[in-house]
PDB file of N, CA and C in Angstrom:
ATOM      1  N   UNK A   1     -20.896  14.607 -19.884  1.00  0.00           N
ATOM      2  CA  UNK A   1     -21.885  13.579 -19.684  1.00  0.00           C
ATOM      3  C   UNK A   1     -21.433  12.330 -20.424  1.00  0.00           C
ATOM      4  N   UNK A   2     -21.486  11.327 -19.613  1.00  0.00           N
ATOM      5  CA  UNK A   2     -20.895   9.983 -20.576  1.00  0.00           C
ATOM      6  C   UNK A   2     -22.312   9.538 -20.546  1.00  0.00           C
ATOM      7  N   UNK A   3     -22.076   8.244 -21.502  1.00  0.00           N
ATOM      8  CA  UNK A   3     -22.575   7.400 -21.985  1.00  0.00           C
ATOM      9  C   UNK A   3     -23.332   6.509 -21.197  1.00  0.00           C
ATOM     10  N   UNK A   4     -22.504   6.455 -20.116  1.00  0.00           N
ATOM     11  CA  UNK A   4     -23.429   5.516 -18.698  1.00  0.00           C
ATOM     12  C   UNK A   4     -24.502   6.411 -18.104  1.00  0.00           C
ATOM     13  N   UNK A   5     -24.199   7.494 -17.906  1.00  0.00           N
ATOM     14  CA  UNK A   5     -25.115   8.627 -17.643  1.00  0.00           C
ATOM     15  C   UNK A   5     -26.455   8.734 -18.414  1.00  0.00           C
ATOM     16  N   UNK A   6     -26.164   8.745 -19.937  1.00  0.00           N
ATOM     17  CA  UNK A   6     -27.271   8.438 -20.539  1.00  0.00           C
ATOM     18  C   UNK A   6     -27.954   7.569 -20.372  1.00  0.00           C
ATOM     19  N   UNK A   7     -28.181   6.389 -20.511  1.00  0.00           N
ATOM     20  CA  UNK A   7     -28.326   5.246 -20.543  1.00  0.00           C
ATOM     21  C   UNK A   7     -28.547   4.845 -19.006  1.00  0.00           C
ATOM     22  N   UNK A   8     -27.767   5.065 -17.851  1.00  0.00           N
ATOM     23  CA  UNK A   8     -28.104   4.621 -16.560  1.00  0.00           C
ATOM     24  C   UNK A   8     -29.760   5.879 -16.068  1.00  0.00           C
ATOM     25  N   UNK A   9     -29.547   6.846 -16.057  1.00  0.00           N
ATOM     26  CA  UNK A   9     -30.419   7.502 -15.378  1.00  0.00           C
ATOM     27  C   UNK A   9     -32.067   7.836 -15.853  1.00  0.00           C
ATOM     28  N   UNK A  10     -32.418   7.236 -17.266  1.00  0.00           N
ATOM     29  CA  UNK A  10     -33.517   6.847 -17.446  1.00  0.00           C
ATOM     30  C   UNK A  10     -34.197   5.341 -16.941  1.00  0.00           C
ATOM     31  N   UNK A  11     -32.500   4.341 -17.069  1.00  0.00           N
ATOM     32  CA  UNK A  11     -33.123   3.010 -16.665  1.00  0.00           C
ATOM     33  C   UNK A  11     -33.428   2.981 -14.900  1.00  0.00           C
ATOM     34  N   UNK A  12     -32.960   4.027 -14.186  1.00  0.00           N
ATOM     35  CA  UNK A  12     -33.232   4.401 -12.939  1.00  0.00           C
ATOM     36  C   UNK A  12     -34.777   4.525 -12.426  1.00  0.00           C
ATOM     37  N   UNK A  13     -35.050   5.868 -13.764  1.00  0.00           N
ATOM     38  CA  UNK A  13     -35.952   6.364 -13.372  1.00  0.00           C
ATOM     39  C   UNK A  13     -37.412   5.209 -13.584  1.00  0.00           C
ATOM     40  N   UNK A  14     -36.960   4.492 -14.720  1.00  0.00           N
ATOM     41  CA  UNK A  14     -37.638   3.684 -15.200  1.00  0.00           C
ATOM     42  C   UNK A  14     -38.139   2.406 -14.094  1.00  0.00           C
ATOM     43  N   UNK A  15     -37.214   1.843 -13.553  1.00  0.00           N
ATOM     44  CA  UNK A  15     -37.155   1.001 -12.120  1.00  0.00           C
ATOM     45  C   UNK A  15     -37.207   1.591 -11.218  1.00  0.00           C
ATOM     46  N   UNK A  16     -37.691   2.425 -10.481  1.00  0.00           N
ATOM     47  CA  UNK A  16     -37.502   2.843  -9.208  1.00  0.00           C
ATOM     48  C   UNK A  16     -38.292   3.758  -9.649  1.00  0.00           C
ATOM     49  N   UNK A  17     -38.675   4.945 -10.199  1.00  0.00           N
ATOM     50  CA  UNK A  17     -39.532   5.709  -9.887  1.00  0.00           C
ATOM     51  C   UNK A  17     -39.153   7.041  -9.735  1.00  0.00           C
ATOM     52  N   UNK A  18     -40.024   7.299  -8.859  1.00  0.00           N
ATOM     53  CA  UNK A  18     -40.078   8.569  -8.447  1.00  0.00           C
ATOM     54  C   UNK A  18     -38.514   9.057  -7.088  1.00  0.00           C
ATOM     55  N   UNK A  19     -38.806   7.641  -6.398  1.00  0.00           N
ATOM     56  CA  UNK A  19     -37.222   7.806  -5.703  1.00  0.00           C
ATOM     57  C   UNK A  19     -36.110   8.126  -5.996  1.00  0.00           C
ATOM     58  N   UNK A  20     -35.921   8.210  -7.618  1.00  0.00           N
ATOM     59  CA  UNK A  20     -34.749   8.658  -7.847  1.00  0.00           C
ATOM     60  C   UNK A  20     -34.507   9.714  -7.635  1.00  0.00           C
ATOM     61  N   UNK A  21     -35.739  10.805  -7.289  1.00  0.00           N
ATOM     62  CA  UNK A  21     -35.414  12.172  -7.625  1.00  0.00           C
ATOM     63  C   UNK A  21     -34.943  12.278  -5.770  1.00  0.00           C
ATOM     64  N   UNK A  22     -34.999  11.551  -4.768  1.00  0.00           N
ATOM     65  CA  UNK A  22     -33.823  11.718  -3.873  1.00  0.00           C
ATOM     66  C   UNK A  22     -32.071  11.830  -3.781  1.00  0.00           C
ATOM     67  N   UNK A  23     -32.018  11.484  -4.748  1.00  0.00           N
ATOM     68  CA  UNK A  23     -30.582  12.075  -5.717  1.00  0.00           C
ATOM     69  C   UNK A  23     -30.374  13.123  -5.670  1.00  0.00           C
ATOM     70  N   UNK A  24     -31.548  13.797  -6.454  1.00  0.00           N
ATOM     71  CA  UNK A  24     -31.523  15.754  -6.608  1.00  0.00           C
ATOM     72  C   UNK A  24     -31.286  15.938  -5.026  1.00  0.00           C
ATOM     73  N   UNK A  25     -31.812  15.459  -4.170  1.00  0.00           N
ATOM     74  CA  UNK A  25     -31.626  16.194  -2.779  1.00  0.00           C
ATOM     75  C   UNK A  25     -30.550  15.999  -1.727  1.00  0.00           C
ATOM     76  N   UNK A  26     -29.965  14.586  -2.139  1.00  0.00           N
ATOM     77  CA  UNK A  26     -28.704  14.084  -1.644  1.00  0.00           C
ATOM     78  C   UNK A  26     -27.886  15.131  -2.275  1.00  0.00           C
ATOM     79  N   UNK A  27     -28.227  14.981  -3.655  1.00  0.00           N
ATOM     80  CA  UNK A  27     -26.888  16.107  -4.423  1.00  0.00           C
ATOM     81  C   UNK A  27     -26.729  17.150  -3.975  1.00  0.00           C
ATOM     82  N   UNK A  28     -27.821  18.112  -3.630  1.00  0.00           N
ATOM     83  CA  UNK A  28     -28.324  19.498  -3.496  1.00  0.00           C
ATOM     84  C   UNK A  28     -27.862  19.527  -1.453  1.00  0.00           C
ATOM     85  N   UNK A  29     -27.805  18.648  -1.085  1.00  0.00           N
ATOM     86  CA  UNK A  29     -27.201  18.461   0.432  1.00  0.00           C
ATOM     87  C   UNK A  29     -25.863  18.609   0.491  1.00  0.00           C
ATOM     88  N   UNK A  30     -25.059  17.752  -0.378  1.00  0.00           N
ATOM     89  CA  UNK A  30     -23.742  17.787  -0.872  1.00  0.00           C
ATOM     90  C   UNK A  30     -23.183  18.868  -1.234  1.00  0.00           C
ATOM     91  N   UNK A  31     -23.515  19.328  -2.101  1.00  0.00           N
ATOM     92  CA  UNK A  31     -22.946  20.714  -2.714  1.00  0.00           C
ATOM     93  C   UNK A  31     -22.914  21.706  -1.565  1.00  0.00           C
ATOM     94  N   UNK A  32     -24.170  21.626  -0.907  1.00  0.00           N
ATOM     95  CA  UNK A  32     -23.926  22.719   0.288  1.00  0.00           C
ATOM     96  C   UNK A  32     -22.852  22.733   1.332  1.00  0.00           C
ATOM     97  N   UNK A  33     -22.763  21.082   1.160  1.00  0.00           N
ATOM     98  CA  UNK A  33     -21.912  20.851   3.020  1.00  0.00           C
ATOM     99  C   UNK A  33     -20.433  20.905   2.058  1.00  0.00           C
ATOM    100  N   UNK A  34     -19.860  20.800   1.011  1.00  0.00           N
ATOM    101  CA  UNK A  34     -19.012  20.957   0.028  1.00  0.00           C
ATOM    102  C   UNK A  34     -18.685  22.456   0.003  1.00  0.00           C
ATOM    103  N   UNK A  35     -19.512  23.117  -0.041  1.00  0.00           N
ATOM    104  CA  UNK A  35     -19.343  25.061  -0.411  1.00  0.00           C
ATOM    105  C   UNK A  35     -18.917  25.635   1.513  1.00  0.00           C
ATOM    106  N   UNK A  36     -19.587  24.608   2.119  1.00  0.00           N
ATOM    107  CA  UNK A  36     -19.329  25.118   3.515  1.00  0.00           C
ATOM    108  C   UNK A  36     -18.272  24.849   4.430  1.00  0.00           C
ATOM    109  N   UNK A  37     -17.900  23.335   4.288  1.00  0.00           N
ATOM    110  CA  UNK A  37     -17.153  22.879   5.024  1.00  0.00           C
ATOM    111  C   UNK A  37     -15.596  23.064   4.124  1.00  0.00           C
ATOM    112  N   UNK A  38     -15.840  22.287   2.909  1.00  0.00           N
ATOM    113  CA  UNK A  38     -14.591  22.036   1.737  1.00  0.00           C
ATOM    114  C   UNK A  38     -13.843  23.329   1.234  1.00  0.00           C
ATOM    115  N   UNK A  39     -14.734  24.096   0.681  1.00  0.00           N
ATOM    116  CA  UNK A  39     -13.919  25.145   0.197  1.00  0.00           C
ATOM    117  C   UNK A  39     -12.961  26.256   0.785  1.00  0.00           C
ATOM    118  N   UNK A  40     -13.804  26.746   2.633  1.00  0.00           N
ATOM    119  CA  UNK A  40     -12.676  27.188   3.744  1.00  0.00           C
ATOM    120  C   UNK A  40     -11.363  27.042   4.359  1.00  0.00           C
ATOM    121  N   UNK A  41     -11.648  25.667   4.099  1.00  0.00           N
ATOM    122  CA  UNK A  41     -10.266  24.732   4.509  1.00  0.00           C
ATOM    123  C   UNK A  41      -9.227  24.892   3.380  1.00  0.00           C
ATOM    124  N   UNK A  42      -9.918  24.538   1.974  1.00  0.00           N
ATOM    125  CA  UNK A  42      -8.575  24.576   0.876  1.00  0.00           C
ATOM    126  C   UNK A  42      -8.597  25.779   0.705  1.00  0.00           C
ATOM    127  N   UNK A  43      -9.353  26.974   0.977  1.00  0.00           N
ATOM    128  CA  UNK A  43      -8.687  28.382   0.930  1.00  0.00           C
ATOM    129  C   UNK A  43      -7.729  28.935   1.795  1.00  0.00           C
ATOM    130  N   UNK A  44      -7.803  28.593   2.774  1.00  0.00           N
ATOM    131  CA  UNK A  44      -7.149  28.826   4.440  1.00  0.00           C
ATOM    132  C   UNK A  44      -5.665  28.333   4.377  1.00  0.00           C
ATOM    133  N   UNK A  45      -5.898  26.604   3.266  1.00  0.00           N
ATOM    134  CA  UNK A  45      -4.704  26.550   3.101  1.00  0.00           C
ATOM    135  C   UNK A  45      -3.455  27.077   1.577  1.00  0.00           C
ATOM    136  N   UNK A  46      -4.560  28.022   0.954  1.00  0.00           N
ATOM    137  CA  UNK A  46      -3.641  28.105  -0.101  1.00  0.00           C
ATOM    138  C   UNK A  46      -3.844  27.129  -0.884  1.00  0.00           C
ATOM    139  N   UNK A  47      -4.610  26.159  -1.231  1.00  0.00           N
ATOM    140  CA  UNK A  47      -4.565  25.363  -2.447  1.00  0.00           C
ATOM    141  C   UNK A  47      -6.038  25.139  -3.043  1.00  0.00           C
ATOM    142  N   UNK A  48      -6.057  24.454  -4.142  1.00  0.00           N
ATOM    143  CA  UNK A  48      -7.143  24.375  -4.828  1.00  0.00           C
ATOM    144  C   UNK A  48      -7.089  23.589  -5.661  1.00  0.00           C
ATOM    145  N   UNK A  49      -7.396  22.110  -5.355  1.00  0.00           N
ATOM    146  CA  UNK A  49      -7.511  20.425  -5.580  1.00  0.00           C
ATOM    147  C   UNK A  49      -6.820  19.742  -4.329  1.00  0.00           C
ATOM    148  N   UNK A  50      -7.196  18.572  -4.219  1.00  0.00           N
ATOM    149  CA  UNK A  50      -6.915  17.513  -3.695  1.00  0.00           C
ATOM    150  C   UNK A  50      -5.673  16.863  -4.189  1.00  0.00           C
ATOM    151  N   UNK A  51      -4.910  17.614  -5.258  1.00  0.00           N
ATOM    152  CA  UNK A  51      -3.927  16.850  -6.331  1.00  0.00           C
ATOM    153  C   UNK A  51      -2.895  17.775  -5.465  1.00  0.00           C
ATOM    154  N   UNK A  52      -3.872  18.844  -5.210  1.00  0.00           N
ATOM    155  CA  UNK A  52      -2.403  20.251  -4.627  1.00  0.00           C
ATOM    156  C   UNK A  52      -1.890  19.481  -2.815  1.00  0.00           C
ATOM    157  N   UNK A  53      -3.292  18.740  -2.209  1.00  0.00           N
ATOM    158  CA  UNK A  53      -2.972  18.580  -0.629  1.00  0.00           C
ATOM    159  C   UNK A  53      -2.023  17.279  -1.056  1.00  0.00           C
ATOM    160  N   UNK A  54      -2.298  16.588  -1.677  1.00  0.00           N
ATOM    161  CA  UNK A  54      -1.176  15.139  -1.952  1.00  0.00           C
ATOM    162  C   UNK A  54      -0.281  15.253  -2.504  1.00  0.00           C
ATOM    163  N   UNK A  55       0.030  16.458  -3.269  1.00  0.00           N
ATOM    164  CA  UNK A  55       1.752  16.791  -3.359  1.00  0.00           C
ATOM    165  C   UNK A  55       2.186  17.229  -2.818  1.00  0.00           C
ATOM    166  N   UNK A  56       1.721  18.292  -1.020  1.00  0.00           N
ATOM    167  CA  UNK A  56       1.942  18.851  -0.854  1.00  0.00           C
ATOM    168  C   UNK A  56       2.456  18.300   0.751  1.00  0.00           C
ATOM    169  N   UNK A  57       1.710  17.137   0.907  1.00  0.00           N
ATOM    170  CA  UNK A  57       1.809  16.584   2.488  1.00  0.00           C
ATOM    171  C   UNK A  57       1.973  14.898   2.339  1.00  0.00           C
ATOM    172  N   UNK A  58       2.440  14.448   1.402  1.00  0.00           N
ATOM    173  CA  UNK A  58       2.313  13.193   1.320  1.00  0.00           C
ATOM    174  C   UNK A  58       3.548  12.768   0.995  1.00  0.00           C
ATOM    175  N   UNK A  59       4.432  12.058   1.116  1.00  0.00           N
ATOM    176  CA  UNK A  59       5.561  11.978   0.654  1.00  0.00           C
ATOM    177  C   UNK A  59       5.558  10.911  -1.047  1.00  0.00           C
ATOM    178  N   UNK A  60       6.424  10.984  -1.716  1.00  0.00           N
ATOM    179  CA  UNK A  60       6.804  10.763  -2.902  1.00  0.00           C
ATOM    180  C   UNK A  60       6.499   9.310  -2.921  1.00  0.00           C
ATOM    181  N   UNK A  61       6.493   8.132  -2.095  1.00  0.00           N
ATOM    182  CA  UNK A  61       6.095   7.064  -2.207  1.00  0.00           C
ATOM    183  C   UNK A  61       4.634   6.460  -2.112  1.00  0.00           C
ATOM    184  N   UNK A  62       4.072   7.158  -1.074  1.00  0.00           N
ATOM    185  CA  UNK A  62       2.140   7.126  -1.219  1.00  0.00           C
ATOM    186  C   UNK A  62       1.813   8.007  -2.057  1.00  0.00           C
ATOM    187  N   UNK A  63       2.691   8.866  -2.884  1.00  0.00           N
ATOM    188  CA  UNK A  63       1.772   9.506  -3.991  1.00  0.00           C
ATOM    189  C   UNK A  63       2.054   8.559  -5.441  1.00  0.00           C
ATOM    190  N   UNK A  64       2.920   8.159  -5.329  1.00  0.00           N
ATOM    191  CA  UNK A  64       3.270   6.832  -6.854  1.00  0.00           C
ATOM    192  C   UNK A  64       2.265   5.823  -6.315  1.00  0.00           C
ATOM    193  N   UNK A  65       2.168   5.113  -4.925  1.00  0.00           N
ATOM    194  CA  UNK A  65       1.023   4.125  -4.646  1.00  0.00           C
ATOM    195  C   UNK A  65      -0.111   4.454  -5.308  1.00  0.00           C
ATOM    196  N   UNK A  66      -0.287   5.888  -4.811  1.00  0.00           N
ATOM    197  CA  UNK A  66      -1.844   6.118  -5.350  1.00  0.00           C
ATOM    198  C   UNK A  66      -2.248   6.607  -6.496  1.00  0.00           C
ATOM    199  N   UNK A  67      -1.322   6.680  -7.339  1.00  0.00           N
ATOM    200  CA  UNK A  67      -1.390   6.569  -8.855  1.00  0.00           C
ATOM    201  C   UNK A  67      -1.302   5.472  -9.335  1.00  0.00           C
ATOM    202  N   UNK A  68      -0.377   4.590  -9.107  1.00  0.00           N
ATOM    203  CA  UNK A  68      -0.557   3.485  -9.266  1.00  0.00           C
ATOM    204  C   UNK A  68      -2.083   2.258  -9.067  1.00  0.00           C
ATOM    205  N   UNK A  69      -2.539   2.463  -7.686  1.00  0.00           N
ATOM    206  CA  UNK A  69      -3.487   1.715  -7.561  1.00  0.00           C
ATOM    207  C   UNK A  69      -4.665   2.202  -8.294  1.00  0.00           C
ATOM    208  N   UNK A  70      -5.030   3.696  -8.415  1.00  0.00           N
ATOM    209  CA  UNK A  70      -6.173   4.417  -9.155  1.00  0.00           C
ATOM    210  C   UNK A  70      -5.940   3.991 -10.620  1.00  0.00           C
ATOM    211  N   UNK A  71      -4.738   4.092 -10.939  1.00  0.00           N
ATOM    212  CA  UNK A  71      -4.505   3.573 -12.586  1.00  0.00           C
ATOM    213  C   UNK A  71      -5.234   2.429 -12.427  1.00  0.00           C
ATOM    214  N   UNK A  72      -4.682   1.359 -11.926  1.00  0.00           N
ATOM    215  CA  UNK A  72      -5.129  -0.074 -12.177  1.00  0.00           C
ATOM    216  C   UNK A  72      -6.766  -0.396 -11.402  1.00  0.00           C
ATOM    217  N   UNK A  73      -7.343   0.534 -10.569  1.00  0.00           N
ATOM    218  CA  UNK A  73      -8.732   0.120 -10.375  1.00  0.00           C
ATOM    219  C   UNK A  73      -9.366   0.981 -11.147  1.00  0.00           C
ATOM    220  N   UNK A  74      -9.125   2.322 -12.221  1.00  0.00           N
ATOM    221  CA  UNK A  74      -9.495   2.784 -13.593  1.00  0.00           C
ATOM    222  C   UNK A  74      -9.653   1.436 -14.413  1.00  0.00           C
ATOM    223  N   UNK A  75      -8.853   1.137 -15.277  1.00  0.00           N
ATOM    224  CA  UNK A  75      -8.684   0.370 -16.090  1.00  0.00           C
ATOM    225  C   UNK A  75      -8.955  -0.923 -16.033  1.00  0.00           C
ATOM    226  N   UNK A  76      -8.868  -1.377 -14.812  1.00  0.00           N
ATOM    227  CA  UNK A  76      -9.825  -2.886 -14.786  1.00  0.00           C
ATOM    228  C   UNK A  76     -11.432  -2.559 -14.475  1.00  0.00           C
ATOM    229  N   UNK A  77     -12.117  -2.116 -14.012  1.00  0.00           N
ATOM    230  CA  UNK A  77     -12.725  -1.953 -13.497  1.00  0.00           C
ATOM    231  C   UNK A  77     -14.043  -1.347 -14.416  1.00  0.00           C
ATOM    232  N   UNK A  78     -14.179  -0.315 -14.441  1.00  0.00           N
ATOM    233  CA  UNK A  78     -14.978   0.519 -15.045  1.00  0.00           C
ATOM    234  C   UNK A  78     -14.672   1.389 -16.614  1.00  0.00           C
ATOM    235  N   UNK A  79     -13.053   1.303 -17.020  1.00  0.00           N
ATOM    236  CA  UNK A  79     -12.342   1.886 -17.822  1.00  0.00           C
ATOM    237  C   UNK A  79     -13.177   1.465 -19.201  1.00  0.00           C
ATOM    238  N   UNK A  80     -13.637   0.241 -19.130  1.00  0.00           N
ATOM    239  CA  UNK A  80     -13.979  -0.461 -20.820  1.00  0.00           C
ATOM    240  C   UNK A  80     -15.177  -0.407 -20.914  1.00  0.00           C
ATOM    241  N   UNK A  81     -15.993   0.026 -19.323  1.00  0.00           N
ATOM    242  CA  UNK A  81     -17.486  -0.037 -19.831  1.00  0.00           C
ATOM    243  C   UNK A  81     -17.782   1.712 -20.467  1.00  0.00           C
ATOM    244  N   UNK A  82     -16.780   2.746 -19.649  1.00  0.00           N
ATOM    245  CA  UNK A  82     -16.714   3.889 -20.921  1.00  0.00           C
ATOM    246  C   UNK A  82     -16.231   4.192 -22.073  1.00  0.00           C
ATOM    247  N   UNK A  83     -15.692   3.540 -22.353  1.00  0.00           N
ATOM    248  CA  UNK A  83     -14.837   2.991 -23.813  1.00  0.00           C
ATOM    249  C   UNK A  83     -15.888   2.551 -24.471  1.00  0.00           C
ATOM    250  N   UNK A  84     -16.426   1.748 -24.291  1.00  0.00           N
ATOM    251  CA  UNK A  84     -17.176   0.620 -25.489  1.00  0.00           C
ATOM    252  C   UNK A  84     -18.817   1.046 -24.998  1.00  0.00           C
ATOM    253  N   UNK A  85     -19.460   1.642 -24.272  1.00  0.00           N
ATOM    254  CA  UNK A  85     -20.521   1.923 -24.048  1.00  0.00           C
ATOM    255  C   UNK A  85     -21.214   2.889 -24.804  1.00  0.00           C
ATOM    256  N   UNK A  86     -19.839   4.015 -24.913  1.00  0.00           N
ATOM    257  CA  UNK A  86     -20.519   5.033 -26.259  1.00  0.00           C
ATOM    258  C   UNK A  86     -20.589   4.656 -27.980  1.00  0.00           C
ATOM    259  N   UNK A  87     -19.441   3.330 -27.916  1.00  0.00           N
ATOM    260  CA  UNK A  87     -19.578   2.945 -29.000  1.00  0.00           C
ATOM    261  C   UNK A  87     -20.836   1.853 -29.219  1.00  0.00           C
ATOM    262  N   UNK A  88     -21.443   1.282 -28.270  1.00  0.00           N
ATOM    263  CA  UNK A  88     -22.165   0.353 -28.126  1.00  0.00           C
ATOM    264  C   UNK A  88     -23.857   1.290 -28.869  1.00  0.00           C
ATOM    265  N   UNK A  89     -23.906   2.414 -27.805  1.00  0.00           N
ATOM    266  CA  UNK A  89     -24.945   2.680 -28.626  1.00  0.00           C
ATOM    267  C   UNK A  89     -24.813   3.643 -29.778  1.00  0.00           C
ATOM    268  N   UNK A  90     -23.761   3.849 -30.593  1.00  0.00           N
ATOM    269  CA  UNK A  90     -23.782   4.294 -31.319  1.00  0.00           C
ATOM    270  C   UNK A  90     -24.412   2.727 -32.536  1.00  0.00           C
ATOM    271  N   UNK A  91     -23.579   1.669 -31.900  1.00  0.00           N
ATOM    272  CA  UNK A  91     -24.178   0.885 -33.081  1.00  0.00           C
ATOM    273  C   UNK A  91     -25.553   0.253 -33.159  1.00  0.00           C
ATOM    274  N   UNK A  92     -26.265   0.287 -31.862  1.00  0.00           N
ATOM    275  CA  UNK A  92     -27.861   0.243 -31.816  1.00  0.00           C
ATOM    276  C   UNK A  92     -28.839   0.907 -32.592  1.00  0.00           C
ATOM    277  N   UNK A  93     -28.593   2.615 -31.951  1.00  0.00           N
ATOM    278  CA  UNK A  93     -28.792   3.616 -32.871  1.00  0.00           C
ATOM    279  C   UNK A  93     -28.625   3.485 -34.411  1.00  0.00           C
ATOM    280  N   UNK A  94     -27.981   3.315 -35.113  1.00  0.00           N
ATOM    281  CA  UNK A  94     -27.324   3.072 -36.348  1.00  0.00           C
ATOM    282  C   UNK A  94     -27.780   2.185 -36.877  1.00  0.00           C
ATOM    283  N   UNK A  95     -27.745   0.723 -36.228  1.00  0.00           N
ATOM    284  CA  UNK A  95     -27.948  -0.399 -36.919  1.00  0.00           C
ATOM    285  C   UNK A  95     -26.867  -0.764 -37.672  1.00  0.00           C
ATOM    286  N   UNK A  96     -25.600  -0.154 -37.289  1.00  0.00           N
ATOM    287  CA  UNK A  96     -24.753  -0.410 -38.288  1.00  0.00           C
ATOM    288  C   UNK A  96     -24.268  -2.099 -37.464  1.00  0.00           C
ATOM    289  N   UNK A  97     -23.671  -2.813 -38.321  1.00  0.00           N
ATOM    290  CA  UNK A  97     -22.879  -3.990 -37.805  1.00  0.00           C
ATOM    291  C   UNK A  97     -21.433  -4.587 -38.821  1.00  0.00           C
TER     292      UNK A  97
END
Protein backbone atom coordinates (compact mmCIF):
# COMPACT_ATOMS: atom_id res chain seq x y z
CA UNK A 1 0.00 0.00 0.00
CA UNK A 2 1.64 3.36 -0.86
CA UNK A 3 1.22 6.51 0.31
CA UNK A 4 -1.08 7.79 -2.54
CA UNK A 5 -3.35 5.03 -1.63
CA UNK A 6 -3.60 6.34 1.73
CA UNK A 7 -4.19 9.62 1.26
CA UNK A 8 -6.07 9.30 -2.30
CA UNK A 9 -8.91 6.88 -1.25
CA UNK A 10 -10.35 8.69 1.74
CA UNK A 11 -10.08 12.06 -0.27
CA UNK A 12 -12.29 9.97 -2.84
CA UNK A 13 -14.53 8.86 -0.56
CA UNK A 14 -14.72 12.19 0.93
CA UNK A 15 -15.71 13.95 -2.65
CA UNK A 16 -17.73 11.67 -4.30
CA UNK A 17 -19.34 9.59 -1.87
CA UNK A 18 -20.83 6.70 -1.90
CA UNK A 19 -19.82 6.15 -5.77
CA UNK A 20 -16.68 5.21 -4.96
CA UNK A 21 -17.68 2.00 -3.73
CA UNK A 22 -18.30 1.24 -7.71
CA UNK A 23 -14.63 0.52 -7.67
CA UNK A 24 -15.28 -2.55 -5.35
CA UNK A 25 -17.45 -3.76 -8.29
CA UNK A 26 -15.41 -2.71 -11.29
CA UNK A 27 -12.58 -4.46 -9.27
CA UNK A 28 -14.60 -7.53 -8.29
CA UNK A 29 -15.66 -7.66 -12.37
CA UNK A 30 -11.99 -7.57 -13.19
CA UNK A 31 -10.61 -10.14 -11.17
CA UNK A 32 -13.22 -12.45 -12.53
CA UNK A 33 -12.81 -11.75 -16.32
CA UNK A 34 -8.79 -11.90 -15.24
CA UNK A 35 -9.21 -15.61 -13.46
CA UNK A 36 -11.30 -16.51 -16.66
CA UNK A 37 -10.07 -15.24 -19.64
CA UNK A 38 -6.08 -14.35 -18.45
CA UNK A 39 -4.98 -17.13 -16.56
CA UNK A 40 -6.02 -20.12 -19.44
CA UNK A 41 -4.18 -18.54 -21.99
CA UNK A 42 -0.80 -18.02 -19.89
CA UNK A 43 -1.28 -21.61 -18.70
CA UNK A 44 -1.90 -23.15 -22.18
CA UNK A 45 1.08 -21.29 -22.98
CA UNK A 46 3.54 -22.33 -20.40
CA UNK A 47 4.27 -19.01 -18.87
CA UNK A 48 3.46 -16.95 -15.98
CA UNK A 49 3.92 -12.96 -16.40
CA UNK A 50 3.69 -10.75 -19.13
CA UNK A 51 7.67 -10.27 -18.63
CA UNK A 52 7.72 -14.23 -19.72
CA UNK A 53 5.26 -13.36 -23.23
CA UNK A 54 7.80 -10.25 -24.08
CA UNK A 55 10.86 -12.22 -23.84
CA UNK A 56 9.49 -14.75 -25.35
CA UNK A 57 7.80 -13.29 -28.71
CA UNK A 58 9.16 -9.95 -29.05
CA UNK A 59 12.36 -9.44 -30.46
CA UNK A 60 15.42 -7.82 -28.53
CA UNK A 61 14.79 -4.30 -29.89
CA UNK A 62 10.93 -3.62 -28.76
CA UNK A 63 11.89 -5.19 -25.58
CA UNK A 64 14.92 -2.41 -24.79
CA UNK A 65 12.10 0.22 -26.34
CA UNK A 66 9.88 -0.82 -23.76
CA UNK A 67 12.10 -0.61 -20.97
CA UNK A 68 13.30 2.20 -21.99
CA UNK A 69 10.09 4.21 -22.51
CA UNK A 70 8.43 2.64 -19.07
CA UNK A 71 11.75 3.78 -17.33
CA UNK A 72 11.34 7.29 -18.49
CA UNK A 73 7.33 7.59 -18.15
CA UNK A 74 8.16 5.94 -14.33
CA UNK A 75 10.40 8.56 -13.42
CA UNK A 76 9.04 11.64 -14.94
CA UNK A 77 5.83 11.18 -14.30
CA UNK A 78 4.54 9.71 -11.18
CA UNK A 79 8.11 8.38 -9.76
CA UNK A 80 8.55 11.64 -7.24
CA UNK A 81 5.03 11.87 -6.22
CA UNK A 82 5.90 8.20 -4.49
CA UNK A 83 9.11 9.22 -3.31
CA UNK A 84 8.25 12.38 -1.54
CA UNK A 85 4.55 11.64 -0.69
CA UNK A 86 5.45 9.17 2.08
CA UNK A 87 7.89 11.51 3.22
CA UNK A 88 5.49 14.40 2.96
CA UNK A 89 3.21 12.97 5.44
CA UNK A 90 5.47 11.74 7.57
CA UNK A 91 6.40 15.44 8.16
CA UNK A 92 2.68 16.66 8.71
CA UNK A 93 2.15 13.92 11.07
CA UNK A 94 5.29 14.83 13.03
CA UNK A 95 5.40 18.39 12.73
CA UNK A 96 8.81 17.92 12.29
CA UNK A 97 10.46 20.76 9.89
Amino acid sequence: MSAITVLGIPAEVYRYGTMFSWFAVSYTIVALVTANVFVPVFYNLGISSTYEVRCKYFVLQLRFLHVLVRTVARTSSIGGLYVCSGGLDILKITKLH
